[in-house]
Protein backbone atom coordinates (compact mmCIF):
# COMPACT_ATOMS: atom_id res chain seq x y z
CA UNK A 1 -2.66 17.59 -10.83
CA UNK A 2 -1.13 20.39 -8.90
CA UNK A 3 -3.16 20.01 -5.01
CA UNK A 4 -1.98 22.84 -2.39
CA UNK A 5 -1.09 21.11 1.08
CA UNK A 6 -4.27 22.62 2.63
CA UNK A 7 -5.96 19.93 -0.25
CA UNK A 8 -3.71 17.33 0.31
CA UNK A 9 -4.51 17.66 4.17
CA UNK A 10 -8.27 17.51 3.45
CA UNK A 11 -7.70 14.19 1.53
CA UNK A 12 -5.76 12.63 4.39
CA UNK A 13 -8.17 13.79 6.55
CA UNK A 14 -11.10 12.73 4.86
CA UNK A 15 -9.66 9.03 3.57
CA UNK A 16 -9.28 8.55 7.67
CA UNK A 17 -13.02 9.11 8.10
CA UNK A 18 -13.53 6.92 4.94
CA UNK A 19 -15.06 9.16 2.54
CA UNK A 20 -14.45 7.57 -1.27
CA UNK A 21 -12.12 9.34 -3.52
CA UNK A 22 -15.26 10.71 -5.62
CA UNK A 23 -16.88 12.37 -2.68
CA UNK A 24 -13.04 13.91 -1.35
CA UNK A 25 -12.71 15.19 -5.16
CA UNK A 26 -16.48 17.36 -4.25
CA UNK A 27 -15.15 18.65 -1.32
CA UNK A 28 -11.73 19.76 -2.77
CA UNK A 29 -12.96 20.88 -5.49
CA UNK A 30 -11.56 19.16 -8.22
CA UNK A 31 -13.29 17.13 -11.28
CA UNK A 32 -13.92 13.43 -9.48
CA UNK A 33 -13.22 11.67 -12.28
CA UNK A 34 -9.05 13.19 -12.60
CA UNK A 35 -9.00 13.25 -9.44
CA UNK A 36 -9.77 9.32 -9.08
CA UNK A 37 -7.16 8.59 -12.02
CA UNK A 38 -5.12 10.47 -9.82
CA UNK A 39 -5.70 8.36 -6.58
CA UNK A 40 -4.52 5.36 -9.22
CA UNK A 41 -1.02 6.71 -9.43
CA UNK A 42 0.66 5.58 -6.30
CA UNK A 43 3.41 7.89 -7.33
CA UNK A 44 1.00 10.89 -7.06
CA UNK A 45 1.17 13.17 -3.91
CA UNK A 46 -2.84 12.97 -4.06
CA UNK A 47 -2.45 8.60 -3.65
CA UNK A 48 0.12 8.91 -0.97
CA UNK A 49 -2.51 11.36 0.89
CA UNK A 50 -5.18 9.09 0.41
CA UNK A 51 -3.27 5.63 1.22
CA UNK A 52 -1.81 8.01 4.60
CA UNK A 53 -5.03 8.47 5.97
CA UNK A 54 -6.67 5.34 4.74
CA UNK A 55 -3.53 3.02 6.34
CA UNK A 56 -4.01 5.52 9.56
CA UNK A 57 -8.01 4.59 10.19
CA UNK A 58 -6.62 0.58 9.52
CA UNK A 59 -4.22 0.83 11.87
CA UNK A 60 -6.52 1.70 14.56
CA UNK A 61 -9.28 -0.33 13.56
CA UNK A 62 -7.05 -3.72 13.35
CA UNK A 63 -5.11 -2.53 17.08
CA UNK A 64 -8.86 -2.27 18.28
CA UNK A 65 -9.65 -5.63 16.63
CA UNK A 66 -6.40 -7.29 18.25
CA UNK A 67 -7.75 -6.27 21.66
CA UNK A 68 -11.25 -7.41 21.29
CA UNK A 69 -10.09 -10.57 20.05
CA UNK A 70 -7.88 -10.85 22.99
CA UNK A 71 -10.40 -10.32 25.17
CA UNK A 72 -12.58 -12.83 24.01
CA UNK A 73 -15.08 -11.37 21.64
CA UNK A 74 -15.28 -14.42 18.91
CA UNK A 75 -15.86 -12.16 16.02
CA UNK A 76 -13.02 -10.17 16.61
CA UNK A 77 -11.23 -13.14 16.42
CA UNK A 78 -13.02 -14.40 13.31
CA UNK A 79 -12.45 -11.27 11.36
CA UNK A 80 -8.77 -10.93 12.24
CA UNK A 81 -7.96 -14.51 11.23
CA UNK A 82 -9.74 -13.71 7.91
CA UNK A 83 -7.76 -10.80 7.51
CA UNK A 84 -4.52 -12.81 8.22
CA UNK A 85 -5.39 -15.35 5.62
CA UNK A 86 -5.73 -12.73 2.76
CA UNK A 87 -2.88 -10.89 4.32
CA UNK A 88 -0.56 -14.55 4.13
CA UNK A 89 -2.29 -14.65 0.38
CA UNK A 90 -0.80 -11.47 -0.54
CA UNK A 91 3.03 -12.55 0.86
CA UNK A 92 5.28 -14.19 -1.31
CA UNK A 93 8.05 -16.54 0.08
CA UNK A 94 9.93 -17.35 -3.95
């Protein structure tokens, strides 16, 4: 799939405000379905895009998190000790 950088900005743009790959694919103009094989290849231009923007609205979500929890708000912490036990999951130590 051949995406101009105007596209590639859109998908970055739009995987920061959340929008699924199918509805990104609508708004670029390209068929949803290659487009979401496309997404699948992490060695695509298209997936790095996506996984930019995506990581970017994560980022700030978990630094806004960390201070809530730090402040005291009990689901903040909750969530962010959930997210460190899947995170801890993930890591391998072999």
């Amino acid at each position: 799939m051949n995406l101009t950088k105007e596209q590639l900005d859109t998908i970055e743009h739009l995987a920061y405000l959340a929008f699924p790959p199918m509805r990104i694919a609508i708004v670029i103009e390209e068929d949803p379905y290659e487009f979401s094989m496309e997404i699948k290849d992490i060695q695509s231009d298209a997936s790095r895009a996506y996984y930019k923007g995506w990581m970017q609205l994560q980022v700030e979500m978990r630094e806004e998190m960390i201070k809530t929890a730090k402040n005291g708000s009990n689901s903040s912490l909750k969530e962010l000790l959930d997210i460190m036990k899947v995170t801890n999951n993930l890591l391998s130590y072999e």
